[in-house]
N, C-alpha and C. Protein backbone atom coordinates (compact mmCIF):
# COMPACT_ATOMS: atom_id res chain seq x y z
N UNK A 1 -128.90 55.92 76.81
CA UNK A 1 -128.75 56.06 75.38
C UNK A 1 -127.34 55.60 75.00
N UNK A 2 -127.53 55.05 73.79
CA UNK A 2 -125.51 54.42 73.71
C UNK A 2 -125.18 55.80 72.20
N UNK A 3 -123.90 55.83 72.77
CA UNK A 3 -123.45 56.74 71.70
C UNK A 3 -122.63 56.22 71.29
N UNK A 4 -122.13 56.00 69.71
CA UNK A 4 -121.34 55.75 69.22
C UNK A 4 -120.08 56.42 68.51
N UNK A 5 -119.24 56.35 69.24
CA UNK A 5 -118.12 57.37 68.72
C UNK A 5 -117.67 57.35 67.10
N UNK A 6 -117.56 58.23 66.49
CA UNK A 6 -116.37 57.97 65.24
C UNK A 6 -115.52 59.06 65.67
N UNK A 7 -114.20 58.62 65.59
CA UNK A 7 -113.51 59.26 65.64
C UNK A 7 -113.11 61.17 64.96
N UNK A 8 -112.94 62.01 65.70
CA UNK A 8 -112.67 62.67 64.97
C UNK A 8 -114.04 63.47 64.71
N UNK A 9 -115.49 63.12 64.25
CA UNK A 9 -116.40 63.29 64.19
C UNK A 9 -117.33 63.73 64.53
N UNK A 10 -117.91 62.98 65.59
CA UNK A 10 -118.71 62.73 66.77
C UNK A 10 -118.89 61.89 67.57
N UNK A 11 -120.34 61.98 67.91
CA UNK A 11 -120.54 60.22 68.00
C UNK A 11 -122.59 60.92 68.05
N UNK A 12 -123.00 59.58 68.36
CA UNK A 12 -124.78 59.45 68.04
C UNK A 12 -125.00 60.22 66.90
N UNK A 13 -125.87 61.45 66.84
CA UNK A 13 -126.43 62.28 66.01
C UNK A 13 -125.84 62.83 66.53
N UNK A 14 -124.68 63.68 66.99
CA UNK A 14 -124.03 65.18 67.05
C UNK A 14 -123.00 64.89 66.50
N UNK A 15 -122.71 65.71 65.89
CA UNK A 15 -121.14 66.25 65.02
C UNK A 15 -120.14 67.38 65.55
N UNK A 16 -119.36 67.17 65.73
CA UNK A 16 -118.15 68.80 65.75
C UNK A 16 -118.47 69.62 64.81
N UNK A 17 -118.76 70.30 65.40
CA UNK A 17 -118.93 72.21 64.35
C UNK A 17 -120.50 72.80 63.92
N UNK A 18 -120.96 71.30 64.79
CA UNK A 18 -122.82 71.79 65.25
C UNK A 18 -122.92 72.66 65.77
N UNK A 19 -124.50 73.38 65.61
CA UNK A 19 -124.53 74.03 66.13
C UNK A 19 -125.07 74.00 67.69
N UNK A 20 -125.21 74.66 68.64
CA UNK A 20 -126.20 74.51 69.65
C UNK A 20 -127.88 74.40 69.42
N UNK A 21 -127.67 75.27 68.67
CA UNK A 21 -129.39 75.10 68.23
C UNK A 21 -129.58 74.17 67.73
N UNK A 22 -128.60 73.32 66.44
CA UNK A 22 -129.29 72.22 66.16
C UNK A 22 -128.96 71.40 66.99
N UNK A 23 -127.91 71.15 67.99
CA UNK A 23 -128.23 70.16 69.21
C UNK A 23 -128.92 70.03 70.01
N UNK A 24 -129.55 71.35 70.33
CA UNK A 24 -130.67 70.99 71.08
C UNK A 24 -132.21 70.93 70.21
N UNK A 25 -132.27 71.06 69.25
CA UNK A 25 -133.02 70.46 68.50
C UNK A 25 -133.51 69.06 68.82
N UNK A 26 -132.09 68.15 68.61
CA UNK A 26 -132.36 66.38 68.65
C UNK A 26 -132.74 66.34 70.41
N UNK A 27 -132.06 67.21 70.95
CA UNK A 27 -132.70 66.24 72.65
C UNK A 27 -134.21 67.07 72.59
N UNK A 28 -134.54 66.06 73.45
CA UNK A 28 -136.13 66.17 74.06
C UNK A 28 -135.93 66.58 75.73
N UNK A 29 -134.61 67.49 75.97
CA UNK A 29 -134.61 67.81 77.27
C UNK A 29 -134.18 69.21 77.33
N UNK A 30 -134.07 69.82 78.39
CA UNK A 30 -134.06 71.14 78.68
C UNK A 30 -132.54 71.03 79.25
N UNK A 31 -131.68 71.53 78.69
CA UNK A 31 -129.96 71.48 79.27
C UNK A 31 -129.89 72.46 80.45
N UNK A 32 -129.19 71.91 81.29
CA UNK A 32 -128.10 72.78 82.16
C UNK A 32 -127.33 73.51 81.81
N UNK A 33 -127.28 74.61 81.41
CA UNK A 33 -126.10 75.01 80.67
C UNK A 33 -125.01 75.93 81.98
N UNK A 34 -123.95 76.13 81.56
CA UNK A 34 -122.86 76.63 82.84
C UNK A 34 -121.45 76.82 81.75
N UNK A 35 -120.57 77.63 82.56
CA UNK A 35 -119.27 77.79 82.06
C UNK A 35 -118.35 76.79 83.01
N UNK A 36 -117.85 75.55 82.77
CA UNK A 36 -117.29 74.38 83.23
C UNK A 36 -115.73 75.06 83.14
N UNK A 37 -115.52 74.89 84.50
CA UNK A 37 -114.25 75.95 84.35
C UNK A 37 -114.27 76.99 85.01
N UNK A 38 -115.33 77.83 85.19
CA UNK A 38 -115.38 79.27 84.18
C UNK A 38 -115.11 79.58 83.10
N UNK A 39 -114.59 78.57 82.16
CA UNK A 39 -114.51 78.89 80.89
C UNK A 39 -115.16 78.24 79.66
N UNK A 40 -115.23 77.11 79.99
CA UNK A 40 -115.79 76.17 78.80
C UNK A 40 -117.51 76.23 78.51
N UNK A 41 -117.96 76.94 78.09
CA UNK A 41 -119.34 77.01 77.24
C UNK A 41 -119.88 75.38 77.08
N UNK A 42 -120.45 75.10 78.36
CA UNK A 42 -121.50 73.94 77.97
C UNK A 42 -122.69 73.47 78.39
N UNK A 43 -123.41 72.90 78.09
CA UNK A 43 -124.83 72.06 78.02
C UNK A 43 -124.53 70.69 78.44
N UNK A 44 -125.02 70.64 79.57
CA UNK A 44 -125.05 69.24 80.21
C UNK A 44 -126.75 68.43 80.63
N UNK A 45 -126.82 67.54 79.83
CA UNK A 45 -128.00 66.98 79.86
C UNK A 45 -127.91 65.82 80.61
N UNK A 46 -128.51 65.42 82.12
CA UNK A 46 -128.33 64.32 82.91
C UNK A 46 -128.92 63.29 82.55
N UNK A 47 -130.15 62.99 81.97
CA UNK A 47 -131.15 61.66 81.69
C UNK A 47 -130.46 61.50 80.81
N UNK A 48 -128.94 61.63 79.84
CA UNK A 48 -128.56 60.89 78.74
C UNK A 48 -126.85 61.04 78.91
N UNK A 49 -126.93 61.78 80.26
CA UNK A 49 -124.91 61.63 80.66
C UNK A 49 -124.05 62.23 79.43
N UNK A 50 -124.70 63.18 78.96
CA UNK A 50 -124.46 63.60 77.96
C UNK A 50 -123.70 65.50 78.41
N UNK A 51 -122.52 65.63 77.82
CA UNK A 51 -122.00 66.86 77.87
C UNK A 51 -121.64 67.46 76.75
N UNK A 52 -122.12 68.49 76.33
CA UNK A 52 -121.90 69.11 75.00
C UNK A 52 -121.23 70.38 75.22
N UNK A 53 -119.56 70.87 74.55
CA UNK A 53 -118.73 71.70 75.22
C UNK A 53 -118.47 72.61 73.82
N UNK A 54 -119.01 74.16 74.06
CA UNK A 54 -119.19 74.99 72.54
C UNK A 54 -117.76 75.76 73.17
N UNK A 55 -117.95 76.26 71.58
CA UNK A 55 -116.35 77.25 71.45
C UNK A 55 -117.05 78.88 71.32
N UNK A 56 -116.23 79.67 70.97
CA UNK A 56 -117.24 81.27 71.43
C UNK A 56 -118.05 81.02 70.40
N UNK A 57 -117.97 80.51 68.94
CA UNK A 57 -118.74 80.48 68.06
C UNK A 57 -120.39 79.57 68.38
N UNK A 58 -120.02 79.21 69.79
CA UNK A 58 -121.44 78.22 70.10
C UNK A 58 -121.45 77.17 69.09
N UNK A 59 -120.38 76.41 69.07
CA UNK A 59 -120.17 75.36 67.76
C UNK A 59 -119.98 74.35 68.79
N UNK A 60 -120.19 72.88 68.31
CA UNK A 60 -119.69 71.99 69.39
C UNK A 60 -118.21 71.35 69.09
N UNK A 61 -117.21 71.45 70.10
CA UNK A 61 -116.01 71.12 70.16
C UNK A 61 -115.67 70.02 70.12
N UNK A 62 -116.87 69.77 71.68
CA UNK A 62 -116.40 67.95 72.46
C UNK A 62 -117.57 67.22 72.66
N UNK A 63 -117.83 66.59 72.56
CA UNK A 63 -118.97 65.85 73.80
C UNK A 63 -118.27 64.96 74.62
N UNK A 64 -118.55 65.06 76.01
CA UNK A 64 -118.19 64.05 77.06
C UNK A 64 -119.60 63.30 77.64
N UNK A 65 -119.46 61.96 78.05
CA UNK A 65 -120.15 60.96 78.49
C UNK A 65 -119.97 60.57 79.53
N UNK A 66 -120.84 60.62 80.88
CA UNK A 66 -121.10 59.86 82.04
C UNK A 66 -122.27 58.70 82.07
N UNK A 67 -122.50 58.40 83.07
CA UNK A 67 -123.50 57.33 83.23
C UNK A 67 -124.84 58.37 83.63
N UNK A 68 -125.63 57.30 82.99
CA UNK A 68 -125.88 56.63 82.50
C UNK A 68 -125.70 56.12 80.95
N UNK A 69 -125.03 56.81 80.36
CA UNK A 69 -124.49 56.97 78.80
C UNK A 69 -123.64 55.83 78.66
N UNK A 70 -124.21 55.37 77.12
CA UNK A 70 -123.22 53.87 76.91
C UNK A 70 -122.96 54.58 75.96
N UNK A 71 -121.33 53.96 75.95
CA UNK A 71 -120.45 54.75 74.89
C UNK A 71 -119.47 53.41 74.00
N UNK A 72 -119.43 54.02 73.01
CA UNK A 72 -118.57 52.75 72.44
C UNK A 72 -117.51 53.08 71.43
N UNK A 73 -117.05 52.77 71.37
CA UNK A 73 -115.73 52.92 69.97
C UNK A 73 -115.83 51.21 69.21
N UNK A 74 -116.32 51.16 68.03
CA UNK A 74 -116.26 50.17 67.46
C UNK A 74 -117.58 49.34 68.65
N UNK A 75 -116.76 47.85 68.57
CA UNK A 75 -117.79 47.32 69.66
C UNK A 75 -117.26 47.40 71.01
N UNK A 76 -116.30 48.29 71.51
CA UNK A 76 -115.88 48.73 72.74
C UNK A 76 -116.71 50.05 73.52
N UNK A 77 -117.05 49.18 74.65
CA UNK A 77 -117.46 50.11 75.88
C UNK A 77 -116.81 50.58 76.63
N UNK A 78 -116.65 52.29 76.43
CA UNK A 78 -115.65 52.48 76.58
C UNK A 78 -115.85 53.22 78.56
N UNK A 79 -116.64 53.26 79.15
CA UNK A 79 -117.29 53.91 80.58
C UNK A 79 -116.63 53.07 81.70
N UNK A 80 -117.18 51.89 81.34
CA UNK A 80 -116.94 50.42 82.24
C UNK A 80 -115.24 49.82 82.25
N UNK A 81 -114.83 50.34 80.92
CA UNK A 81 -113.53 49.96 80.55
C UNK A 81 -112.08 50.40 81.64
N UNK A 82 -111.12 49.31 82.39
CA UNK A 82 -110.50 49.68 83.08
C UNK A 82 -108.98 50.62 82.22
N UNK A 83 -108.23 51.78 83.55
CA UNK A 83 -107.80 52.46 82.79
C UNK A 83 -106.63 51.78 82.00
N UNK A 84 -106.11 50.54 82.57
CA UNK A 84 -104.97 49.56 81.96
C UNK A 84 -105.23 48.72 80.89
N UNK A 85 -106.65 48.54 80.76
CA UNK A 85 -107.34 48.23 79.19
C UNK A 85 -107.35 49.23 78.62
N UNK A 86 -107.56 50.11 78.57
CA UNK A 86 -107.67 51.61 77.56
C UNK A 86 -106.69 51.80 77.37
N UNK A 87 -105.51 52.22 78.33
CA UNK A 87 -104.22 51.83 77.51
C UNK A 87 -103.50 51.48 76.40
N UNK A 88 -103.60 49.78 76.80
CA UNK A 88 -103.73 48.70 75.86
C UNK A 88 -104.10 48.94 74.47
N UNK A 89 -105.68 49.48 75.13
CA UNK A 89 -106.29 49.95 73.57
C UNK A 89 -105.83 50.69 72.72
N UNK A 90 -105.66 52.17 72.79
CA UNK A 90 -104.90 52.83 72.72
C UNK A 90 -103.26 53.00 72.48
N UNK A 91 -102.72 51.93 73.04
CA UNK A 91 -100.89 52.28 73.02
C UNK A 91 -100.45 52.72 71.33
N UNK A 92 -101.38 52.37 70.33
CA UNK A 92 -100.75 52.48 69.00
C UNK A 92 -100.52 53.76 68.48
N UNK A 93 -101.31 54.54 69.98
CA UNK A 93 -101.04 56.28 69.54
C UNK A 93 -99.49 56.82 69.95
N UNK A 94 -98.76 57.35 69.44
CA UNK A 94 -97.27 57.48 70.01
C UNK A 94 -97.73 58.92 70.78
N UNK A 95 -98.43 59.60 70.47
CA UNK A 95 -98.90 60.78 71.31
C UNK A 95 -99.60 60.48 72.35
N UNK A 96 -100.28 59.52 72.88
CA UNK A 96 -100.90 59.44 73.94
C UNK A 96 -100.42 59.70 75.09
N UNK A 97 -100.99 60.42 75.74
CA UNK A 97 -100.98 60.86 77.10
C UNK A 97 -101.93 60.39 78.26
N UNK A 98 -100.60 60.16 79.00
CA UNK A 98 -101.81 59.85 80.39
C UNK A 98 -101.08 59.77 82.00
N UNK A 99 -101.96 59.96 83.04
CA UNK A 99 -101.09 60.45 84.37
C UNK A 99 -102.28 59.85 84.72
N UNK A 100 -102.36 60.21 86.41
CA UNK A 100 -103.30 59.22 87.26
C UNK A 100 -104.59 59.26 86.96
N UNK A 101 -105.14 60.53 86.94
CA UNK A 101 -106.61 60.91 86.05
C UNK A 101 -106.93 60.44 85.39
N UNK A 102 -105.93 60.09 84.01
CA UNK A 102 -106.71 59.61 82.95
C UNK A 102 -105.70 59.19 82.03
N UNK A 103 -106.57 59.91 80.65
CA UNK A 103 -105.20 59.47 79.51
C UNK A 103 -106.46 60.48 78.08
N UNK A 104 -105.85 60.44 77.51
CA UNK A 104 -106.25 61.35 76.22
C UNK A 104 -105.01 60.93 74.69
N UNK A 105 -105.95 60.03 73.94
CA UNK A 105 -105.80 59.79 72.43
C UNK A 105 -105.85 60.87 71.73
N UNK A 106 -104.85 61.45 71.27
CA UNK A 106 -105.25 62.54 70.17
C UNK A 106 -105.65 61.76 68.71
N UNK A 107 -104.81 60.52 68.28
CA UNK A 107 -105.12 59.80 67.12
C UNK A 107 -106.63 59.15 67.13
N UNK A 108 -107.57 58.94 68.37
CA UNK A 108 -108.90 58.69 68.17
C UNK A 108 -109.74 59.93 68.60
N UNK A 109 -109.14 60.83 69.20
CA UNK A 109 -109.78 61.80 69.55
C UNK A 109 -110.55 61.89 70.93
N UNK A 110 -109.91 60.77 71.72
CA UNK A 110 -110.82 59.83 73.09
C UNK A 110 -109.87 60.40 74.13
N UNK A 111 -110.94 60.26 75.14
CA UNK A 111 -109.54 60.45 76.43
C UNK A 111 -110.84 60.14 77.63
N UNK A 112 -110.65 60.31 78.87
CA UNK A 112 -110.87 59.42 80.05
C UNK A 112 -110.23 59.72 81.26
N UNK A 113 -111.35 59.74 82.00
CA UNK A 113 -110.96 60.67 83.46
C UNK A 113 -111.24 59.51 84.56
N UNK A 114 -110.65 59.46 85.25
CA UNK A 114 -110.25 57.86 86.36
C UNK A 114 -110.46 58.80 87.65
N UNK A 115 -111.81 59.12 88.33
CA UNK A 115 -111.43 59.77 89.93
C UNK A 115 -111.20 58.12 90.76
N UNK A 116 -111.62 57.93 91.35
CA UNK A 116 -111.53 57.00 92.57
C UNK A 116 -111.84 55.46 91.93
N UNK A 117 -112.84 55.46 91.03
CA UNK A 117 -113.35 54.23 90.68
C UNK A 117 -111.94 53.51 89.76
N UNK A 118 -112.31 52.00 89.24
CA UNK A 118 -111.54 51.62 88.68
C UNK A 118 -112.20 51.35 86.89
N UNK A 119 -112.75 52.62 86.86
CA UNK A 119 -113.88 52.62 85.34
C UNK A 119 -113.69 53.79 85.75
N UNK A 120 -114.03 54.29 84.18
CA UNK A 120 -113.76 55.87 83.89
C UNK A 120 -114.95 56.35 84.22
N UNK A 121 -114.96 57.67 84.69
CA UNK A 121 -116.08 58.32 85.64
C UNK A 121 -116.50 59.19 84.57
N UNK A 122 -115.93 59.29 83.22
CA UNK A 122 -116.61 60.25 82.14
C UNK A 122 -115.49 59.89 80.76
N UNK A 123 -115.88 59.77 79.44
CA UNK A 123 -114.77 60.00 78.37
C UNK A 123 -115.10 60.95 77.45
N UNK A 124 -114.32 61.90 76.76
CA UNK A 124 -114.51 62.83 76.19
C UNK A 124 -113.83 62.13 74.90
N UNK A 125 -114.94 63.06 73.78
CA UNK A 125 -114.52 62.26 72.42
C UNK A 125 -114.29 64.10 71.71
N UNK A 126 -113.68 64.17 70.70
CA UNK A 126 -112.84 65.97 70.37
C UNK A 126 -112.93 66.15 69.07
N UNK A 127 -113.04 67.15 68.79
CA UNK A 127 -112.29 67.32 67.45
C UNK A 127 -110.82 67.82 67.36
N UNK A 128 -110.23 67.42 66.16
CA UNK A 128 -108.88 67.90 66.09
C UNK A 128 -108.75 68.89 66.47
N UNK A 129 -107.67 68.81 66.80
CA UNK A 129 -107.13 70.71 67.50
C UNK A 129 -108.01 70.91 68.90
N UNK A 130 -108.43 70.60 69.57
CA UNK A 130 -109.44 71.36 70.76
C UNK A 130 -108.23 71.46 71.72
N UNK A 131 -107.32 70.66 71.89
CA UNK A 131 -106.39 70.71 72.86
C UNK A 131 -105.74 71.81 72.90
N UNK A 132 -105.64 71.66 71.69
CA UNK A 132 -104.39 72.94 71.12
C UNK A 132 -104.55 74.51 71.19
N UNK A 133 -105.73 74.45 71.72
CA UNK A 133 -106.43 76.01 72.49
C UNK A 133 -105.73 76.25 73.67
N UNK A 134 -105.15 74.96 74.19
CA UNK A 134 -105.34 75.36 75.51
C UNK A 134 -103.43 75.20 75.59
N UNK A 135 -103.16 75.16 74.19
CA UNK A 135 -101.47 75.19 74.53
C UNK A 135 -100.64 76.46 73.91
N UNK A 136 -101.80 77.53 72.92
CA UNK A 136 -101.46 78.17 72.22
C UNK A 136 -100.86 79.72 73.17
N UNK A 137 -101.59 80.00 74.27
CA UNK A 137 -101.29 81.22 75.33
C UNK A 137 -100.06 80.38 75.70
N UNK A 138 -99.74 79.28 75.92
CA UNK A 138 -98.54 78.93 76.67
C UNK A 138 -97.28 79.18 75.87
N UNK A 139 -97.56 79.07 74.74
CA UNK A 139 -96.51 79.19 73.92
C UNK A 139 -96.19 80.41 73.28
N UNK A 140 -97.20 81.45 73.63
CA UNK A 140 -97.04 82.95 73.64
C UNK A 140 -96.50 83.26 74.46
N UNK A 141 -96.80 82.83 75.89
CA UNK A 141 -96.20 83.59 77.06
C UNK A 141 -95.01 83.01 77.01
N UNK A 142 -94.46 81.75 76.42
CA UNK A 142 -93.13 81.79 76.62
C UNK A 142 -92.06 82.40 75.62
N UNK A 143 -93.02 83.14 74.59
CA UNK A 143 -91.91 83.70 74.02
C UNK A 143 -92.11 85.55 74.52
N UNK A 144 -92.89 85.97 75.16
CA UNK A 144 -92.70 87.03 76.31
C UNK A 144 -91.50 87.29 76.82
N UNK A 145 -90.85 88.69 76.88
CA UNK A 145 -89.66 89.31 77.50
C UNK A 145 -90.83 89.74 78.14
N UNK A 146 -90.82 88.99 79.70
CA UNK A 146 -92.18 90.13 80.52
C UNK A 146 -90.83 90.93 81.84
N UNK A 147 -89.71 91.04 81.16
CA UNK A 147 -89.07 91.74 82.25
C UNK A 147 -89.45 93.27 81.41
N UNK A 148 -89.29 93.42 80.41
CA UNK A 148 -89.67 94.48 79.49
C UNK A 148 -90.75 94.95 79.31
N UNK A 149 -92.11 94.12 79.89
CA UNK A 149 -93.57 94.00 79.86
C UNK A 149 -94.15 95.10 81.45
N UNK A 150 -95.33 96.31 80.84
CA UNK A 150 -95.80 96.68 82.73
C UNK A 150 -97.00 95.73 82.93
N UNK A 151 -97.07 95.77 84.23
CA UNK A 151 -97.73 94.84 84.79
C UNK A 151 -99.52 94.86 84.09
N UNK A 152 -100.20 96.13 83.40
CA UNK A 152 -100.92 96.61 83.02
C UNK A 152 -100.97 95.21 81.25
N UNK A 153 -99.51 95.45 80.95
CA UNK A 153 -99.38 94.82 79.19
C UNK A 153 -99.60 93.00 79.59
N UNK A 154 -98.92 93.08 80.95
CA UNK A 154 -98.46 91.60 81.54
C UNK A 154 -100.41 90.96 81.67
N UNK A 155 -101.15 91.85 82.43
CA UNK A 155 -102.24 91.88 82.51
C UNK A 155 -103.10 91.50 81.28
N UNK A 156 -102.60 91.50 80.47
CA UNK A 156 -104.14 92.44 79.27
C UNK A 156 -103.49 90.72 79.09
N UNK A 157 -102.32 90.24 78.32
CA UNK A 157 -101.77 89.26 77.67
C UNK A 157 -102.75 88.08 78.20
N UNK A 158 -102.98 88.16 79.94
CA UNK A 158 -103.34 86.74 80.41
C UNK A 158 -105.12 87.13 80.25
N UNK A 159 -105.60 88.55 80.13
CA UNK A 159 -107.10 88.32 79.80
C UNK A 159 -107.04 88.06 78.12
N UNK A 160 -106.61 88.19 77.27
CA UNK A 160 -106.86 88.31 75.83
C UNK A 160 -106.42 86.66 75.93
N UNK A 161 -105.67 85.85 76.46
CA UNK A 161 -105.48 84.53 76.84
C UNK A 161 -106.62 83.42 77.45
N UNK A 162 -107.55 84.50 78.47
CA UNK A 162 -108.50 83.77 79.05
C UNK A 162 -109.98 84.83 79.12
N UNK A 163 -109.92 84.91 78.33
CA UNK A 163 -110.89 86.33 78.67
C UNK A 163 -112.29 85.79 79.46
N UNK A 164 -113.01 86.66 80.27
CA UNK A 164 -114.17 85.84 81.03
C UNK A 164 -115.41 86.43 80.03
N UNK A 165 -116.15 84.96 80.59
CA UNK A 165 -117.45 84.73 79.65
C UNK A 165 -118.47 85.13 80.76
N UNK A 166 -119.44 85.35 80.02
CA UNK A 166 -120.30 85.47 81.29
C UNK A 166 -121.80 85.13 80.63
N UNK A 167 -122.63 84.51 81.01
CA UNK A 167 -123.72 83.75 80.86
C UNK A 167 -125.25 84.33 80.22
């Protein structure tokens, strides 16, 4: 199936801030569902390389794409695409980030995971802010006096930070 990204958005027929029910509405398949992580709430459908990643609200955050999934930005394929072309593509973001794994556009909302191959082994397309979940406990705990903190308060901080889900 090819999905077409818009930025920011989605891409195919799913949107950010769908629901699960109506996503699984449009597939004609029965999801895998799992906590990716242990934490991340998602539905992974293999006959369409399709990953759908909910927030506690069961809303959709992200979708990520493997193969068999054709993915595109504009008329760019973005699966097959090497990580020094994506780059390229990309450099006009001054926020972009990237290390050996991958790289992640916050200005398209794209990013791209590089294991061994020289093509991205999956790209995740976001809505604004999804990152920013995962920077907001960091920036609590660093404003923590945890010499002043018992190990009990020190405790509670990193579950109310990560609290476990369970299925």
């Amino acid at each position: 199936m090819t999905f077409i990204i818009i930025p920011h958005i989605g891409a195919g027929g799913f949107h950010f801030g769908m629901s699960r029910t109506a996503i699984r509405t449009q597939v004609n398949e029965v999801p895998q569902q799992f906590l990716r992580g242990g934490v991340e709430d998602t539905d992974y459908y293999p006959s369409l390389g399709l990953l759908v990643l909910y927030n506690d609200a069961e809303t959709c955050e992200a979708l990520e794409f493997t193969r068999p999934a054709r993915v595109l930005l504009g008329a760019v394929s973005l699966l097959p695409l090497s990580k020094k072309k994506a780059l390229t593509l990309f450099a006009a973001d001054p926020a972009l980030e990237q290390d050996e794994a991958g790289y992640t556009c916050y200005q398209q909302g794209i990013g791209a995971y590089y294991e061994v191959s020289q093509r991205a082994e999956s790209i995740i397309a976001f809505r604004p802010g999804y990152y920013d979940k995962n920077k907001e406990p960091l920036r609590e705990l660093a404003a923590l006096d945890v010499t002043t903190m018992s190990v009990d308060e020190i405790m509670a901080f990193f579950e109310k930070a990560n609290p476990s889900k369970r299925s």
